[in-house]
C-alpha atoms as a PDB file:
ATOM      1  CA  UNK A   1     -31.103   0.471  -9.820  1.00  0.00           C
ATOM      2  CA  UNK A   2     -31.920  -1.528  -6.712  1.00  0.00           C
ATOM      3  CA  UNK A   3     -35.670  -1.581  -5.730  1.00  0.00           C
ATOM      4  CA  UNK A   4     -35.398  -3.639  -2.441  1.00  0.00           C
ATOM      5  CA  UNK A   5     -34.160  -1.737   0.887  1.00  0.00           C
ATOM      6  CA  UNK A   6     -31.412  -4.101   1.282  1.00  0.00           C
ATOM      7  CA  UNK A   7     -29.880  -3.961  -1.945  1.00  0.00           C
ATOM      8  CA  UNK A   8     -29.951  -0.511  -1.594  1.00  0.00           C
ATOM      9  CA  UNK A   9     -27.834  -0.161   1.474  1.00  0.00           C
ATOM     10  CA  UNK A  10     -25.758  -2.787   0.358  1.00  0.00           C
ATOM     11  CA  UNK A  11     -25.127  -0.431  -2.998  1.00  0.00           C
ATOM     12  CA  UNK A  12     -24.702   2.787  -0.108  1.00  0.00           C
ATOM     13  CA  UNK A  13     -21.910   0.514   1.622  1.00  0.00           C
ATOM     14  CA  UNK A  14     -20.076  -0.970  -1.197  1.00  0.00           C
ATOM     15  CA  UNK A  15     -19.618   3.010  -2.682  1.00  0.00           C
ATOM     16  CA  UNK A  16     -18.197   3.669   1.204  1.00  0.00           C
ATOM     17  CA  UNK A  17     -15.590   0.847   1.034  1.00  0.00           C
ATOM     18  CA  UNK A  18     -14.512   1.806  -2.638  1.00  0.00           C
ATOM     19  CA  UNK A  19     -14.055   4.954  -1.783  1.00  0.00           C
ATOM     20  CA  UNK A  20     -11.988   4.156   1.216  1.00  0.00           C
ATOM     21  CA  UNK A  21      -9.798   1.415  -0.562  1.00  0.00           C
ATOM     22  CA  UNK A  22      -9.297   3.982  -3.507  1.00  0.00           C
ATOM     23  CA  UNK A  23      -8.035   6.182  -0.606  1.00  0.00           C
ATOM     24  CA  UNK A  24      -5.573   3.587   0.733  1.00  0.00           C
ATOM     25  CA  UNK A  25      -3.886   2.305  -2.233  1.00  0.00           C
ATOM     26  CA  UNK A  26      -3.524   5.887  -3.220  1.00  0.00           C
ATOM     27  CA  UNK A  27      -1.964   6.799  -0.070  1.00  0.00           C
ATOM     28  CA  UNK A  28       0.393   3.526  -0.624  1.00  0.00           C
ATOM     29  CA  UNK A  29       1.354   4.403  -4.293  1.00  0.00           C
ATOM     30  CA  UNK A  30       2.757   8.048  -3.055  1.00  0.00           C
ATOM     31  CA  UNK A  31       4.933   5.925  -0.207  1.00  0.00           C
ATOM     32  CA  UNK A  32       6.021   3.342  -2.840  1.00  0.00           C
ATOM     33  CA  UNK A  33       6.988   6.135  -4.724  1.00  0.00           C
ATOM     34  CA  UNK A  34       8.707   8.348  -1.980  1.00  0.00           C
ATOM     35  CA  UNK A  35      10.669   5.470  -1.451  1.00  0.00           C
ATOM     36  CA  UNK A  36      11.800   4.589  -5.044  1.00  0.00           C
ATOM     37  CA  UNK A  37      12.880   8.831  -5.489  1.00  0.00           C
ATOM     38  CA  UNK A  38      14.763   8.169  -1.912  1.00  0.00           C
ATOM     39  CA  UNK A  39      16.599   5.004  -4.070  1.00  0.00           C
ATOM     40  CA  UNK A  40      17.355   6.682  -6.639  1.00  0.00           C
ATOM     41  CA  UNK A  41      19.056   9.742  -4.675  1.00  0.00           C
ATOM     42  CA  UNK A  42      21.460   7.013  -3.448  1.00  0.00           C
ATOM     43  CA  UNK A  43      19.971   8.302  -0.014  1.00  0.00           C
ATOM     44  CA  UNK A  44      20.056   4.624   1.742  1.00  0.00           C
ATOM     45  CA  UNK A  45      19.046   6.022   5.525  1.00  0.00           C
ATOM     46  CA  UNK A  46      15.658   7.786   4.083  1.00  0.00           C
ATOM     47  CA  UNK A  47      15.129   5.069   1.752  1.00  0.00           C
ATOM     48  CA  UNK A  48      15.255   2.864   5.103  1.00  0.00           C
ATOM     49  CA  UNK A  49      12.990   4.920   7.127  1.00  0.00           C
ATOM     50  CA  UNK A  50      10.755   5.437   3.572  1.00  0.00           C
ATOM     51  CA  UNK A  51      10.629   1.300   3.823  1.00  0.00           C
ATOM     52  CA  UNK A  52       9.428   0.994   7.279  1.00  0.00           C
ATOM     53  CA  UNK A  53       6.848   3.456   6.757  1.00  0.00           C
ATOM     54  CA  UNK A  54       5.967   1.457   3.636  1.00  0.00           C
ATOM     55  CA  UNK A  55       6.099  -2.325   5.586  1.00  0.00           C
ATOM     56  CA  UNK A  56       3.481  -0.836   8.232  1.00  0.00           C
ATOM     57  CA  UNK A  57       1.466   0.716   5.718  1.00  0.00           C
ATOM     58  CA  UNK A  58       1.397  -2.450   3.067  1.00  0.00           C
ATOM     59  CA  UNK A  59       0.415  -4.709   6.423  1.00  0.00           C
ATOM     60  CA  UNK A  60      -2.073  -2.726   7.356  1.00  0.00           C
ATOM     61  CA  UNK A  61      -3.829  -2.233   3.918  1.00  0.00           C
ATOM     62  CA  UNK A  62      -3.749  -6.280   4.135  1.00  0.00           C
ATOM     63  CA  UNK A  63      -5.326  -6.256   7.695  1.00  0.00           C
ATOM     64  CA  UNK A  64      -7.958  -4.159   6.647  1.00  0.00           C
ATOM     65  CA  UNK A  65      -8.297  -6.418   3.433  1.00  0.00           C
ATOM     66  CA  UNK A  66      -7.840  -3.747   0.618  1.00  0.00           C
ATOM     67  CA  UNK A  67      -4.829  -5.719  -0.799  1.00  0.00           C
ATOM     68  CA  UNK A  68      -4.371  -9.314   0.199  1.00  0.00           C
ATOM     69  CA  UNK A  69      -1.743 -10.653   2.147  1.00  0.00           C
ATOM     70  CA  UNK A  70       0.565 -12.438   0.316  1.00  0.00           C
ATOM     71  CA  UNK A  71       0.366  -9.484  -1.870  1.00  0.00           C
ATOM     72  CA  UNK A  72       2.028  -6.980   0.549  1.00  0.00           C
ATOM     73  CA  UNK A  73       3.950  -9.752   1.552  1.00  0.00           C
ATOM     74  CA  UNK A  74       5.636  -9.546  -1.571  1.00  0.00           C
ATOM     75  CA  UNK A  75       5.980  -5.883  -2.318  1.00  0.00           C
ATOM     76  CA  UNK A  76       7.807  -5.794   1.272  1.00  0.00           C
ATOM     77  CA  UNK A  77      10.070  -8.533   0.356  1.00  0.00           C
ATOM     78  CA  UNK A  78      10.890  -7.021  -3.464  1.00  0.00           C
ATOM     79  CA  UNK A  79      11.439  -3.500  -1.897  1.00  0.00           C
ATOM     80  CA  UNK A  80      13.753  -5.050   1.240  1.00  0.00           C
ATOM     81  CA  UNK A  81      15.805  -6.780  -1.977  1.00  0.00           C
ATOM     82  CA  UNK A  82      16.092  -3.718  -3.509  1.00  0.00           C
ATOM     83  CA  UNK A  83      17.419  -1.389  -0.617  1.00  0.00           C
ATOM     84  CA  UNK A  84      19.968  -4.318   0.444  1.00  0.00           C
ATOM     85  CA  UNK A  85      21.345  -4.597  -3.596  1.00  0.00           C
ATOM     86  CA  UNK A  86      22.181  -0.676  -3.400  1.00  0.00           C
ATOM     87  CA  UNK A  87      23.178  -0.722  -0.213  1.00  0.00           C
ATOM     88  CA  UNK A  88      25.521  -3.577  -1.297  1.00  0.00           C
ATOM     89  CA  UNK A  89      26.638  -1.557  -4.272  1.00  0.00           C
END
């Protein structure tokens, strides 16, 4: 345990921002996964509206800095490929 003040608050705030990036990708694993059951229903327009909740969400969880960029980045561009394959099928 920490003896010096600062540490100590530094210990307070790094518990505050785990907590609240636990929160996020939480929040974005139930959205990646409302859109993969919307896939697999063959329902293309909710799987659609399911993605663009999921783009805003994934770039602002990389604003913020809880995943990085290039990260969301790519889980936009893998889940764009996958609606346009089965909407292709």
């Amino acid at each position: 345990m920490a003896n010096i003040k600062s540490a100590k608050k530094r210990i307070l705030v790094i518990n505050k921002k785990t907590a609240r990036n636990r929160r996020i990708k939480s929040h974005l694993k139930g959205i990646l996964k409302n859109f993969e059951a919307a896939l697999k229903d063959s329902n293309l327009d909710a799987a659609a509206e399911k993605l663009a909740l999921a783009e805003k969400r994934l770039m602002k969880a990389a604003s913020k800095g809880t995943i990085h960029k290039n990260a969301a980045s790519r889980k936009v561009s893998r889940l764009t490929k996958r609606l346009n394959k089965a909407r292709a099928n």
